[in-house]
PDB file of N, CA and C in Angstrom:
ATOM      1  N   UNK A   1     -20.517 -29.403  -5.635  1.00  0.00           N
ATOM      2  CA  UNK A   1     -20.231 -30.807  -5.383  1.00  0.00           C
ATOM      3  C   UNK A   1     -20.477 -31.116  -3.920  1.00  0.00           C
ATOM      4  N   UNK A   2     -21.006 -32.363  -3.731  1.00  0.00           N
ATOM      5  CA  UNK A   2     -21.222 -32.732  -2.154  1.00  0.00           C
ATOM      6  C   UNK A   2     -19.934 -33.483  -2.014  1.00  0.00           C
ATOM      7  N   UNK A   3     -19.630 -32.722  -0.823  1.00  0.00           N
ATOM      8  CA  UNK A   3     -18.206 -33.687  -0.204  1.00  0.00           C
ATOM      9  C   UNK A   3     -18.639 -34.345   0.891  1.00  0.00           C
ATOM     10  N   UNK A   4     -17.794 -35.544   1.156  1.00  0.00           N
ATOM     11  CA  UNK A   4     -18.352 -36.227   2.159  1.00  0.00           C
ATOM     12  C   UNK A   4     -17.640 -35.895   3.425  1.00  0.00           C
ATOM     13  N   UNK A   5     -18.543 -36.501   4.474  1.00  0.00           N
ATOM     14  CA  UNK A   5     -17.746 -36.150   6.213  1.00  0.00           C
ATOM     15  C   UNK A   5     -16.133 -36.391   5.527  1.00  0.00           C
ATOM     16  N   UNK A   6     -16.367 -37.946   5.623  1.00  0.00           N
ATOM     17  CA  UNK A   6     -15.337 -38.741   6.162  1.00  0.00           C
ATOM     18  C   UNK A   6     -13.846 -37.751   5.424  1.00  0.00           C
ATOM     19  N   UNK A   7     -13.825 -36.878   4.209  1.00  0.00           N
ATOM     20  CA  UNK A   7     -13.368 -36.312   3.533  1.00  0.00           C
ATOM     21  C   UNK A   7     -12.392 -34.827   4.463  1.00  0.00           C
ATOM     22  N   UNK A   8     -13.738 -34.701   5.145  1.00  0.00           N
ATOM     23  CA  UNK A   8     -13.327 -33.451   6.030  1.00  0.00           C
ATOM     24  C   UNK A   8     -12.869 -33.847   7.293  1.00  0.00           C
ATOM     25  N   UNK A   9     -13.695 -34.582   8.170  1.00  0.00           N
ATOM     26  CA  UNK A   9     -13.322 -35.145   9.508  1.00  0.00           C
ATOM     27  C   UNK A   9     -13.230 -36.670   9.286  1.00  0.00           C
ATOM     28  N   UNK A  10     -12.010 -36.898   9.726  1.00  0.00           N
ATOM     29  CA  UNK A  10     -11.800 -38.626  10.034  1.00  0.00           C
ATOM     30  C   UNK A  10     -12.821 -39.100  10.571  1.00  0.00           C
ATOM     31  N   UNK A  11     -13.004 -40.008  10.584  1.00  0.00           N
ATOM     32  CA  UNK A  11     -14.298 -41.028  11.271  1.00  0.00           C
ATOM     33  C   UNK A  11     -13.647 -41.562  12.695  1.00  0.00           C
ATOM     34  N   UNK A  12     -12.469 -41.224  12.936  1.00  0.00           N
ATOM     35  CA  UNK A  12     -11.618 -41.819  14.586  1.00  0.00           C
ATOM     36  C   UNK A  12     -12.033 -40.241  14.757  1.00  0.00           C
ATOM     37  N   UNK A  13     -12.178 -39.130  14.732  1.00  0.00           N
ATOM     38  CA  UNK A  13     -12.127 -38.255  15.540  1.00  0.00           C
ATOM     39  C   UNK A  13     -13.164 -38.451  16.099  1.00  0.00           C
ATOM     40  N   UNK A  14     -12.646 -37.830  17.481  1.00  0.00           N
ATOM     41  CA  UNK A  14     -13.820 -37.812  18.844  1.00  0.00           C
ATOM     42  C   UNK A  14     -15.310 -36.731  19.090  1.00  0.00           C
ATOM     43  N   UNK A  15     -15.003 -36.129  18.531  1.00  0.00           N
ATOM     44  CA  UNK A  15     -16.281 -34.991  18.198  1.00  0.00           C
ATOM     45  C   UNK A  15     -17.567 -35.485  17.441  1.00  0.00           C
ATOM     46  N   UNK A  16     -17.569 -36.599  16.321  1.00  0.00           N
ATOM     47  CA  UNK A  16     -18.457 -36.771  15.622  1.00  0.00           C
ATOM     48  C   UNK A  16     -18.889 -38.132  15.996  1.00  0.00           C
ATOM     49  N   UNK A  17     -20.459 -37.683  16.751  1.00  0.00           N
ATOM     50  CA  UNK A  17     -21.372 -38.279  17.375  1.00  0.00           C
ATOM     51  C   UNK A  17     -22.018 -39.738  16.130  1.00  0.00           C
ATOM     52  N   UNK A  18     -22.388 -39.148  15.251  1.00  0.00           N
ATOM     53  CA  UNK A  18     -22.817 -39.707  14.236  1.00  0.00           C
ATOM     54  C   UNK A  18     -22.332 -40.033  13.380  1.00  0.00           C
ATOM     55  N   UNK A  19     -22.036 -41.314  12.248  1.00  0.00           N
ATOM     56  CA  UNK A  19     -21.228 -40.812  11.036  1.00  0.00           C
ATOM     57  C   UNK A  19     -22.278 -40.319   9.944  1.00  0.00           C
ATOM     58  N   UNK A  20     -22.160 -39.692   9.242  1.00  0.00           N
ATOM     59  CA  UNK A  20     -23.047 -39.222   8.048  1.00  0.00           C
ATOM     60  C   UNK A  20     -22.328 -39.515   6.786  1.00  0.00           C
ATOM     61  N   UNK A  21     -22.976 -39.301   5.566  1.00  0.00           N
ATOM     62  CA  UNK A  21     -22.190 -39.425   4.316  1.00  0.00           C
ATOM     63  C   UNK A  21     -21.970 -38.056   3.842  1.00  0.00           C
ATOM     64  N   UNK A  22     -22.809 -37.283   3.709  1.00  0.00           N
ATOM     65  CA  UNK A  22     -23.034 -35.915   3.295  1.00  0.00           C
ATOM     66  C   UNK A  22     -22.843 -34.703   4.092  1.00  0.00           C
ATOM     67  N   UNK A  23     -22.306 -33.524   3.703  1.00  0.00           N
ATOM     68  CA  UNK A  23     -22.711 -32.186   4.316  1.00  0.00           C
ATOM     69  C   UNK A  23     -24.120 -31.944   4.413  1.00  0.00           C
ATOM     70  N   UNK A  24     -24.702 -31.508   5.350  1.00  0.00           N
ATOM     71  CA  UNK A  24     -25.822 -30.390   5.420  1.00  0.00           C
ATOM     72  C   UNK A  24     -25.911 -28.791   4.307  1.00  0.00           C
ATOM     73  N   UNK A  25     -26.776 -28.820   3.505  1.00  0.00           N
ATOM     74  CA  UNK A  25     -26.422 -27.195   3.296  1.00  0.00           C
ATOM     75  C   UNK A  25     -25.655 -26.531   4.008  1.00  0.00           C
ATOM     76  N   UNK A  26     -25.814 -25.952   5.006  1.00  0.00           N
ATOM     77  CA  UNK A  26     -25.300 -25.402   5.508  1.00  0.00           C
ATOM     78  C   UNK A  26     -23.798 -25.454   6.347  1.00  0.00           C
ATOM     79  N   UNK A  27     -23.809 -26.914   6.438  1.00  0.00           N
ATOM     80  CA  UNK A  27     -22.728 -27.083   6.412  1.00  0.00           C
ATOM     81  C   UNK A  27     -21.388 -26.899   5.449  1.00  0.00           C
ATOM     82  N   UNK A  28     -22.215 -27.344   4.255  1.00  0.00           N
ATOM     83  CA  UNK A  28     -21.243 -27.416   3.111  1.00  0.00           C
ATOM     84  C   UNK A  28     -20.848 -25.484   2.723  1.00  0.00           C
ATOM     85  N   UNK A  29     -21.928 -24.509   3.298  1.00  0.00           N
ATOM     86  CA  UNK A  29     -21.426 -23.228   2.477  1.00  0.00           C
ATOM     87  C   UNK A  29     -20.411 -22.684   3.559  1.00  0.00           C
ATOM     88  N   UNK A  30     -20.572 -23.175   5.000  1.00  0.00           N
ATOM     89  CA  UNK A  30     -19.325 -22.585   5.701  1.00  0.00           C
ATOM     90  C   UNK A  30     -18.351 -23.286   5.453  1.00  0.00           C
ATOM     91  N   UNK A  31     -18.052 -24.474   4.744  1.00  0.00           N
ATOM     92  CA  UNK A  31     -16.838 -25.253   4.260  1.00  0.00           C
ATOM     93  C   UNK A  31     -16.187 -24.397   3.110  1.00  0.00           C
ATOM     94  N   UNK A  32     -17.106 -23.935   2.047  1.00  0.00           N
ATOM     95  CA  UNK A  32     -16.553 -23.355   0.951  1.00  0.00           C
ATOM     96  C   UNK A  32     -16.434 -21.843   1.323  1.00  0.00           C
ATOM     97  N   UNK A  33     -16.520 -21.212   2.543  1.00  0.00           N
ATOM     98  CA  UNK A  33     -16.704 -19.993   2.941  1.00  0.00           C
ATOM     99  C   UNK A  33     -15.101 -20.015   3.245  1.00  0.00           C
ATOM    100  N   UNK A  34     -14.962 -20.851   4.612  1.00  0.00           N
ATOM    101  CA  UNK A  34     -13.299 -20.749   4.540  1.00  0.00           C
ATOM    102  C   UNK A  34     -12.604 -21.259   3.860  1.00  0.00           C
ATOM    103  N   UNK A  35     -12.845 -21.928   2.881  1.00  0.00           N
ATOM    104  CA  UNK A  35     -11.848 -22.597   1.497  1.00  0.00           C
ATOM    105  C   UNK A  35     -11.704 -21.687   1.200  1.00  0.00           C
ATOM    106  N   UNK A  36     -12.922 -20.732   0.682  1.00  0.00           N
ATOM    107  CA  UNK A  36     -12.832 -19.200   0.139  1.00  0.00           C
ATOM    108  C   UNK A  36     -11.674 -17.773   0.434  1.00  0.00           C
ATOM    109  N   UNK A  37     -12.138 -17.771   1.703  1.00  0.00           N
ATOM    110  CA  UNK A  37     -11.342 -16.670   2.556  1.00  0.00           C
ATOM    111  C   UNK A  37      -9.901 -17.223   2.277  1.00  0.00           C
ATOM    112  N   UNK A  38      -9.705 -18.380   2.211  1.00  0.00           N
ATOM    113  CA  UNK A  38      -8.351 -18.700   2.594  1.00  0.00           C
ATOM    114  C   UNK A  38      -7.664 -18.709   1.630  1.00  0.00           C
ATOM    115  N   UNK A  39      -8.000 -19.324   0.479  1.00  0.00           N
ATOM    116  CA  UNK A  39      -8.013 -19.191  -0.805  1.00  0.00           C
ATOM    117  C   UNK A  39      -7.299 -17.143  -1.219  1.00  0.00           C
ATOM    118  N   UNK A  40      -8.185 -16.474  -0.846  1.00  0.00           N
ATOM    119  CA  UNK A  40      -8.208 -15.209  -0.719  1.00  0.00           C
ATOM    120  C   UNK A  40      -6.777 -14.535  -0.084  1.00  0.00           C
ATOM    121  N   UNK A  41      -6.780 -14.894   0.925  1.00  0.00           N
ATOM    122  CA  UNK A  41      -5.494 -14.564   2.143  1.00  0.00           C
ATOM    123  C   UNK A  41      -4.575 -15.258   1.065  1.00  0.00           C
ATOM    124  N   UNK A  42      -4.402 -16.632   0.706  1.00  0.00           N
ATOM    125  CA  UNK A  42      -3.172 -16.986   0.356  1.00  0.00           C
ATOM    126  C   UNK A  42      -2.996 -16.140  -0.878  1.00  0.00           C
ATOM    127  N   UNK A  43      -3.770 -15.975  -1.615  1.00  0.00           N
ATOM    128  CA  UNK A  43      -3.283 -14.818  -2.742  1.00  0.00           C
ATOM    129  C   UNK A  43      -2.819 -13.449  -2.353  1.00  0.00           C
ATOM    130  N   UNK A  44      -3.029 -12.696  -1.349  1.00  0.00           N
ATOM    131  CA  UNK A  44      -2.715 -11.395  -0.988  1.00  0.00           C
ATOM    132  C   UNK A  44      -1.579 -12.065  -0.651  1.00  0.00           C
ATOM    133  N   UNK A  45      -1.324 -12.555   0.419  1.00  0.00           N
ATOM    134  CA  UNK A  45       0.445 -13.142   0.581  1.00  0.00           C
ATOM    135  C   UNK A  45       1.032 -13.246  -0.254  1.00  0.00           C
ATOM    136  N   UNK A  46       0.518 -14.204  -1.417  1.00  0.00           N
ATOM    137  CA  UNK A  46       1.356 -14.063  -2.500  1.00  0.00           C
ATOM    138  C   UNK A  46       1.755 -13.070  -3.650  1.00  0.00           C
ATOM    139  N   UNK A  47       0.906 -12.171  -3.656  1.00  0.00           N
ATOM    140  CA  UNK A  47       1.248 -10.963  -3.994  1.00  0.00           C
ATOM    141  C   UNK A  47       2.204  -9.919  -3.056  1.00  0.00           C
ATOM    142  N   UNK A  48       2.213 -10.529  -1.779  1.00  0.00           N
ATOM    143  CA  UNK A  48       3.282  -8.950  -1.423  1.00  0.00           C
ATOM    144  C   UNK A  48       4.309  -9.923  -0.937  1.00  0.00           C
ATOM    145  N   UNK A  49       4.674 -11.012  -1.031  1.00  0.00           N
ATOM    146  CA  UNK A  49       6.008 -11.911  -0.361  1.00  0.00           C
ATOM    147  C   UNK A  49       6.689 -11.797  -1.231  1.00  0.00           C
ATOM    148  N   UNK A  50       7.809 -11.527  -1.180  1.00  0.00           N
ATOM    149  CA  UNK A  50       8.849 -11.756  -2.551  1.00  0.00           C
ATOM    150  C   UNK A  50       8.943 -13.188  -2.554  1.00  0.00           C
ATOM    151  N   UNK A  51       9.673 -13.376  -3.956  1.00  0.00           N
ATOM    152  CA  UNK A  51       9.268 -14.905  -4.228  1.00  0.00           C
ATOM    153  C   UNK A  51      10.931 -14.985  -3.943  1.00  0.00           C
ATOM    154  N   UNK A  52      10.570 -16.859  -3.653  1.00  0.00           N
ATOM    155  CA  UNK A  52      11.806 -17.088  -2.744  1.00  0.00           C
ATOM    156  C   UNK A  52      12.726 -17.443  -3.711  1.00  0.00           C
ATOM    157  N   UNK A  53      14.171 -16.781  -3.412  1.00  0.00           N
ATOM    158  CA  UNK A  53      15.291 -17.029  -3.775  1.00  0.00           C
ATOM    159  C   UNK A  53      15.520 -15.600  -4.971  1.00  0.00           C
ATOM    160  N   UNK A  54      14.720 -14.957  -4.930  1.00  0.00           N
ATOM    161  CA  UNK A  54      14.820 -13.412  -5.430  1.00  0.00           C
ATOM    162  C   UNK A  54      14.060 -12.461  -4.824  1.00  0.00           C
ATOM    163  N   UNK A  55      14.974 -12.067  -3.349  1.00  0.00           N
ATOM    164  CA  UNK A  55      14.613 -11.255  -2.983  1.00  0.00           C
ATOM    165  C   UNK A  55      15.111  -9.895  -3.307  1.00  0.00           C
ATOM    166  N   UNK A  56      16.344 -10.022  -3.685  1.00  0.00           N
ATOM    167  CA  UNK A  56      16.992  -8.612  -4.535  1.00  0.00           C
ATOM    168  C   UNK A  56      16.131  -7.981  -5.074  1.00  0.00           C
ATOM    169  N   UNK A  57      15.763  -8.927  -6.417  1.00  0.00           N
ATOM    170  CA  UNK A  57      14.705  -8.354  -7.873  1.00  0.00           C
ATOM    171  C   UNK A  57      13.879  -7.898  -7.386  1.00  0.00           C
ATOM    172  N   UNK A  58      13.389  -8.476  -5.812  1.00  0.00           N
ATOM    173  CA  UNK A  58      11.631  -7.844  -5.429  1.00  0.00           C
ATOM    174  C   UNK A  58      12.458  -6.299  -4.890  1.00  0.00           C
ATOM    175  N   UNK A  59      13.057  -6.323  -4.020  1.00  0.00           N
ATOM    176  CA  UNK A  59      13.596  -5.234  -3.212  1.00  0.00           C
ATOM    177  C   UNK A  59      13.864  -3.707  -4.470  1.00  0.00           C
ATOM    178  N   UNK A  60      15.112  -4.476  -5.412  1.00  0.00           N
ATOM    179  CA  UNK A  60      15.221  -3.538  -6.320  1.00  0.00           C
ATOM    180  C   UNK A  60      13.929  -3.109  -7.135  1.00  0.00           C
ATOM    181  N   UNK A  61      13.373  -3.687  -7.400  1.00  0.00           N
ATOM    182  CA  UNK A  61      11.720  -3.071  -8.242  1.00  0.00           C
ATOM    183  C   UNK A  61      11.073  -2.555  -7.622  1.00  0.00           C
ATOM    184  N   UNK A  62      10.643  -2.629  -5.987  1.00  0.00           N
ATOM    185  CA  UNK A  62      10.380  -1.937  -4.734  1.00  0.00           C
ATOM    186  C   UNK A  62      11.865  -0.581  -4.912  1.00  0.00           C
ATOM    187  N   UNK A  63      12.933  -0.420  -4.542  1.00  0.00           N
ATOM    188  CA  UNK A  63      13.414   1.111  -4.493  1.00  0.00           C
ATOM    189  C   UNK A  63      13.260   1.819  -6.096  1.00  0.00           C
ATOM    190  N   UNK A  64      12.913   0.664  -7.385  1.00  0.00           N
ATOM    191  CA  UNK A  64      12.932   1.975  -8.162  1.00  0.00           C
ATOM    192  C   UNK A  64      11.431   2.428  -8.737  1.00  0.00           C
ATOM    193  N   UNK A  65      10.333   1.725  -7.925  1.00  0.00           N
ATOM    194  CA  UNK A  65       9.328   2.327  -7.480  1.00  0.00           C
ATOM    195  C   UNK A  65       9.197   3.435  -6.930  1.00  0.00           C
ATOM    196  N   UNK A  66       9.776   3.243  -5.832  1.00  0.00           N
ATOM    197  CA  UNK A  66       9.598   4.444  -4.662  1.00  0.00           C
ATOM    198  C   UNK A  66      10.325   5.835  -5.463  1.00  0.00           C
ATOM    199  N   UNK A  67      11.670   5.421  -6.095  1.00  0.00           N
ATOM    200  CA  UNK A  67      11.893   6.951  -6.740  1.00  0.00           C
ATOM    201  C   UNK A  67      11.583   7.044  -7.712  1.00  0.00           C
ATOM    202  N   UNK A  68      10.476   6.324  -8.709  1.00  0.00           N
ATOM    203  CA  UNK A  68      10.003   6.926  -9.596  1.00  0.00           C
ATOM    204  C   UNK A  68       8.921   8.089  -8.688  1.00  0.00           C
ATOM    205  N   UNK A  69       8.436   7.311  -7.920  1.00  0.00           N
ATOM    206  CA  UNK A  69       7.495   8.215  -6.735  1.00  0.00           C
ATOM    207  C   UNK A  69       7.823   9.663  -6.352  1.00  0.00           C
ATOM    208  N   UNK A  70       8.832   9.551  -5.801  1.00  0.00           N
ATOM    209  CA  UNK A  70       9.546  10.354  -5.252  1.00  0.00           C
ATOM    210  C   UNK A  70       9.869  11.698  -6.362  1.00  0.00           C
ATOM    211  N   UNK A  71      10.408  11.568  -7.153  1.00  0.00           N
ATOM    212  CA  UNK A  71      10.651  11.942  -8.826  1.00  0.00           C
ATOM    213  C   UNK A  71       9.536  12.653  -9.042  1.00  0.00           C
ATOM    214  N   UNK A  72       8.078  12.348  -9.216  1.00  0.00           N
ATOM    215  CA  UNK A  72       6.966  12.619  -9.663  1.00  0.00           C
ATOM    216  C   UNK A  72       6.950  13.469  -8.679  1.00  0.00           C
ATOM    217  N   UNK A  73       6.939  13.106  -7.453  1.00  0.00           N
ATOM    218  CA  UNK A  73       6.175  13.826  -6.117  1.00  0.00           C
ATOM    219  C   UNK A  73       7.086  15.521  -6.899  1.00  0.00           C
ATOM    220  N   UNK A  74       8.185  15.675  -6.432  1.00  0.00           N
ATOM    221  CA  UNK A  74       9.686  16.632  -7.020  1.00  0.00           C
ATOM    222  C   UNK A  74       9.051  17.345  -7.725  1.00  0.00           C
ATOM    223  N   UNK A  75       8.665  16.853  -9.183  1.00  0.00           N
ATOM    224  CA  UNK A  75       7.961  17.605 -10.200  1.00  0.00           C
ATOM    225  C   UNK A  75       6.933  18.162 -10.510  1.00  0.00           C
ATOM    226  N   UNK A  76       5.798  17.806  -9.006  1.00  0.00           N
ATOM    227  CA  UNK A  76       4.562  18.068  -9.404  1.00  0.00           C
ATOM    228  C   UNK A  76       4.864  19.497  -8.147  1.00  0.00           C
ATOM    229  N   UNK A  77       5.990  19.292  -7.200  1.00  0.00           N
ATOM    230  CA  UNK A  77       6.036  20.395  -6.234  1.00  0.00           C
ATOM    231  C   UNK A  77       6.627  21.312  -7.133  1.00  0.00           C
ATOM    232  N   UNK A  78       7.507  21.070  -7.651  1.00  0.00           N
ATOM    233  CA  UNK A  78       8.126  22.134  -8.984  1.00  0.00           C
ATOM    234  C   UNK A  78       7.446  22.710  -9.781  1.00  0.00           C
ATOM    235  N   UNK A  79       6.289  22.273 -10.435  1.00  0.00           N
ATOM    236  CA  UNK A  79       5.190  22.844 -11.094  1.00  0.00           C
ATOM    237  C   UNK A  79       4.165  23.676 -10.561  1.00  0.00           C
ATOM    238  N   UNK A  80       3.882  23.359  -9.264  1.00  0.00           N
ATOM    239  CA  UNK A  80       2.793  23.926  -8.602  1.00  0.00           C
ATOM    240  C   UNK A  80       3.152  25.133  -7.937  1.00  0.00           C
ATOM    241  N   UNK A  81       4.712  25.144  -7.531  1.00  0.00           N
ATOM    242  CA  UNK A  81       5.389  26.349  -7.015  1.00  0.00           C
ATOM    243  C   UNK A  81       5.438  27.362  -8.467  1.00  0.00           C
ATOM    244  N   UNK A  82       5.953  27.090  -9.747  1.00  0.00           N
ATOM    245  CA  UNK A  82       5.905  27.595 -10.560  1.00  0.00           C
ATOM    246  C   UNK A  82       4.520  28.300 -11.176  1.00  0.00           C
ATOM    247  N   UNK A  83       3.202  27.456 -10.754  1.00  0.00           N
ATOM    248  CA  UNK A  83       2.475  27.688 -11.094  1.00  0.00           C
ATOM    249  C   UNK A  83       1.775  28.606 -10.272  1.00  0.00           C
ATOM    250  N   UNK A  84       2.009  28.805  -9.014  1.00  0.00           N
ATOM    251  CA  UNK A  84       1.845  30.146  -7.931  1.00  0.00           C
ATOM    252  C   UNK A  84       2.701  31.125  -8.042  1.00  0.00           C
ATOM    253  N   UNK A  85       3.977  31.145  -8.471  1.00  0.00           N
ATOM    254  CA  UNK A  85       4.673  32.334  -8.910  1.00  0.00           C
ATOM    255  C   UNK A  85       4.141  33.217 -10.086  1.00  0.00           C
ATOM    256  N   UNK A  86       3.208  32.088 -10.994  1.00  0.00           N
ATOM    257  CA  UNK A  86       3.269  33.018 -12.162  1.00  0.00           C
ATOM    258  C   UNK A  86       1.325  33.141 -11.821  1.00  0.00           C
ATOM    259  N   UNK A  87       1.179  32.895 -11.073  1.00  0.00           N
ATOM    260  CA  UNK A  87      -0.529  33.430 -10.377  1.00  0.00           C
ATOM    261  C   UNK A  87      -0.395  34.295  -9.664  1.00  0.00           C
ATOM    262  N   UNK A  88       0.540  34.244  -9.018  1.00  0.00           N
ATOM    263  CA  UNK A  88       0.720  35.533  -7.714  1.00  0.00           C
ATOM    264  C   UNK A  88       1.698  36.887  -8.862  1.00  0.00           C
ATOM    265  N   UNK A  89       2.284  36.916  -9.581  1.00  0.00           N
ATOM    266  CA  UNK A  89       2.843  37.905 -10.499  1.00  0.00           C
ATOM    267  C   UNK A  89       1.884  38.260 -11.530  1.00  0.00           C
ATOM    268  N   UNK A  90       0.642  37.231 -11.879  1.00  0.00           N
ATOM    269  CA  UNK A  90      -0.433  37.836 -12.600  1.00  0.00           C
ATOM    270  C   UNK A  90      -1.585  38.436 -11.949  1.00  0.00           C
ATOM    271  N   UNK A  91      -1.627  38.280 -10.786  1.00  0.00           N
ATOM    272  CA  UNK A  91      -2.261  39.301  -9.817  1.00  0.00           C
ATOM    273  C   UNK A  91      -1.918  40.215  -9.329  1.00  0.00           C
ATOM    274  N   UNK A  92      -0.915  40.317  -9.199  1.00  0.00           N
ATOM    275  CA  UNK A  92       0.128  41.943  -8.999  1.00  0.00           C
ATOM    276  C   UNK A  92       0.015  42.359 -10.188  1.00  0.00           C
ATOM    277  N   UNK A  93       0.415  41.969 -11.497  1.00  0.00           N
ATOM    278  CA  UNK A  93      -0.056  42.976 -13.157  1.00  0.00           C
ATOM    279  C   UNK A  93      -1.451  43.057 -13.021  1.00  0.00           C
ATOM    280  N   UNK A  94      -2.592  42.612 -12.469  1.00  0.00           N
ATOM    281  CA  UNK A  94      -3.879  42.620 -13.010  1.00  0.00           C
ATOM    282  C   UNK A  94      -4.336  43.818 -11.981  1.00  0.00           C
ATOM    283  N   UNK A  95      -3.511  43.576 -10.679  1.00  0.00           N
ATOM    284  CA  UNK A  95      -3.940  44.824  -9.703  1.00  0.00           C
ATOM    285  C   UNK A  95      -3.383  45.673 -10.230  1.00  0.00           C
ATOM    286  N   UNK A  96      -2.134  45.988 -11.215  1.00  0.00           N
ATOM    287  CA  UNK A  96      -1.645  47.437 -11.552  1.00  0.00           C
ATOM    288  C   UNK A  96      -2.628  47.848 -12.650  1.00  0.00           C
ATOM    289  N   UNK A  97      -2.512  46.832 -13.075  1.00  0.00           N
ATOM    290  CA  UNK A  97      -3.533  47.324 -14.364  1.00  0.00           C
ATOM    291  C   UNK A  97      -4.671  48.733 -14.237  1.00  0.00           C
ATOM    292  N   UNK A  98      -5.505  47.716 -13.455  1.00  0.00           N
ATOM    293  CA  UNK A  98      -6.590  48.215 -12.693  1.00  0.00           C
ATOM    294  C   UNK A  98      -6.275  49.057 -12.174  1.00  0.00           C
ATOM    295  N   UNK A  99      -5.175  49.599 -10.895  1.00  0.00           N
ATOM    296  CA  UNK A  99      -5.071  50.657 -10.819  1.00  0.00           C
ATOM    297  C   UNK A  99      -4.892  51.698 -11.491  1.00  0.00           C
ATOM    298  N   UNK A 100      -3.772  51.647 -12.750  1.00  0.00           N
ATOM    299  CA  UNK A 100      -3.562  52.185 -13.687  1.00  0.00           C
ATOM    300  C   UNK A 100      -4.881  52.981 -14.501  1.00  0.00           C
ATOM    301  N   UNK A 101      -5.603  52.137 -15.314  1.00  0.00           N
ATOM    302  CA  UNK A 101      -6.925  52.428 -15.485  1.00  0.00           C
ATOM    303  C   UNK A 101      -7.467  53.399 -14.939  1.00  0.00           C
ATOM    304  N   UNK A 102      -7.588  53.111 -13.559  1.00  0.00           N
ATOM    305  CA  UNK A 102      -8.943  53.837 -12.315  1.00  0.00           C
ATOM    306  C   UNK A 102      -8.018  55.031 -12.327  1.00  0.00           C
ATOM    307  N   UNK A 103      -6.652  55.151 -12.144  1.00  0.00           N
ATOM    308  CA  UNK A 103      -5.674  56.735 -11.998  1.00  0.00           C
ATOM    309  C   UNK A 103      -6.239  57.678 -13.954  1.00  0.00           C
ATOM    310  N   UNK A 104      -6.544  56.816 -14.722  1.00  0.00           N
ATOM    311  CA  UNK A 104      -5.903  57.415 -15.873  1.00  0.00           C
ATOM    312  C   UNK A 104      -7.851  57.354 -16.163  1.00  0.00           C
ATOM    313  N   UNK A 105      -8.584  57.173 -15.878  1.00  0.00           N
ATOM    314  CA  UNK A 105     -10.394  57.701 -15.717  1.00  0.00           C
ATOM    315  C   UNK A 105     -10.277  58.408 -15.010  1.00  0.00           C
ATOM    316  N   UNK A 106      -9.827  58.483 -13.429  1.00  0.00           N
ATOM    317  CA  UNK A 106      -9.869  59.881 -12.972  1.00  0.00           C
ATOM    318  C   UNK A 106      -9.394  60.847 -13.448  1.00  0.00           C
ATOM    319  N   UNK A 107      -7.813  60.922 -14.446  1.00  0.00           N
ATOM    320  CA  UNK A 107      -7.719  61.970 -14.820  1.00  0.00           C
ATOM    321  C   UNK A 107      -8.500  62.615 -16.063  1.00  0.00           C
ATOM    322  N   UNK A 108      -9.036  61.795 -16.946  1.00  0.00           N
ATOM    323  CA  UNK A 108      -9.774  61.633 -17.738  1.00  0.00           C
ATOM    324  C   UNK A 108     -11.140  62.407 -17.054  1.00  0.00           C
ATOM    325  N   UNK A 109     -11.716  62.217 -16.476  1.00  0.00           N
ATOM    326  CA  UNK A 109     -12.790  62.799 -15.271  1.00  0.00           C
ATOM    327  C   UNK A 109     -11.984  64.268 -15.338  1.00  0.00           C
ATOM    328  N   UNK A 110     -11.142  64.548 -14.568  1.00  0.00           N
ATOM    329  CA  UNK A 110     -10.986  65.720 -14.302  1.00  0.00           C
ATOM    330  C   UNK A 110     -10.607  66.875 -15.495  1.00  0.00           C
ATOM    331  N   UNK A 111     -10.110  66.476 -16.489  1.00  0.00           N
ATOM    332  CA  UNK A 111     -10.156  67.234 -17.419  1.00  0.00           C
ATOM    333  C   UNK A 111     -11.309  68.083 -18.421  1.00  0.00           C
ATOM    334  N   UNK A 112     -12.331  67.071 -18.090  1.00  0.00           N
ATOM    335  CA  UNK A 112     -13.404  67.092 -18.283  1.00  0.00           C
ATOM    336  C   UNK A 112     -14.373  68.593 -17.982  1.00  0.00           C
TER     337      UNK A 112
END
């Protein structure tokens, strides 16, 4: 849509030499550029502002976020420790093994 000056800048303001009816191309895409951006910004604000007159509900859904977080974080350190105990104890059986083996071919060898 073509918007007109007078729409954007008053016709008393002191800056505009000329009056015109129309934007320029180029005029008109840096108009919808910061409509755009701004447009943009006001939605990110409105996504992280709590909305007014419940700031509790935002706060409380924010802490039981964080310890569901927190919770997960707990369980995945609990698992991963568990899961190196029983890697590091299956590498100590896999080294006996093996040793075992290599003692019981050598004697095997020597009987020979």
């Amino acid at each position: 849509t073509i918007m007109s000056v007078t729409t954007i800048i008053p016709s008393s303001t002191s800056f505009t030499h000329t009056r015109r009816e129309t934007l320029t191309p180029v005029e008109r895409e840096m108009v919808v550029t910061v409509l755009e951006d701004s447009v943009h910004q006001l939605s990110v604000l409105g996504a992280i502002m709590p909305p007014i007159g419940k700031p509790s509900a935002t706060s409380d859904s924010l802490s039981e976020a964080l310890s569901e977080i927190l919770e997960n974080q707990r369980l995945l350190e609990e698992k991963f420790h568990h899961l190196s105990v029983t890697d590091s104890k299956t590498h100590t059986n896999i080294k006996d093994d093996i040793h075992g083996l290599s003692a019981a071919a050598q004697t095997t060898n020597n009987i020979k």
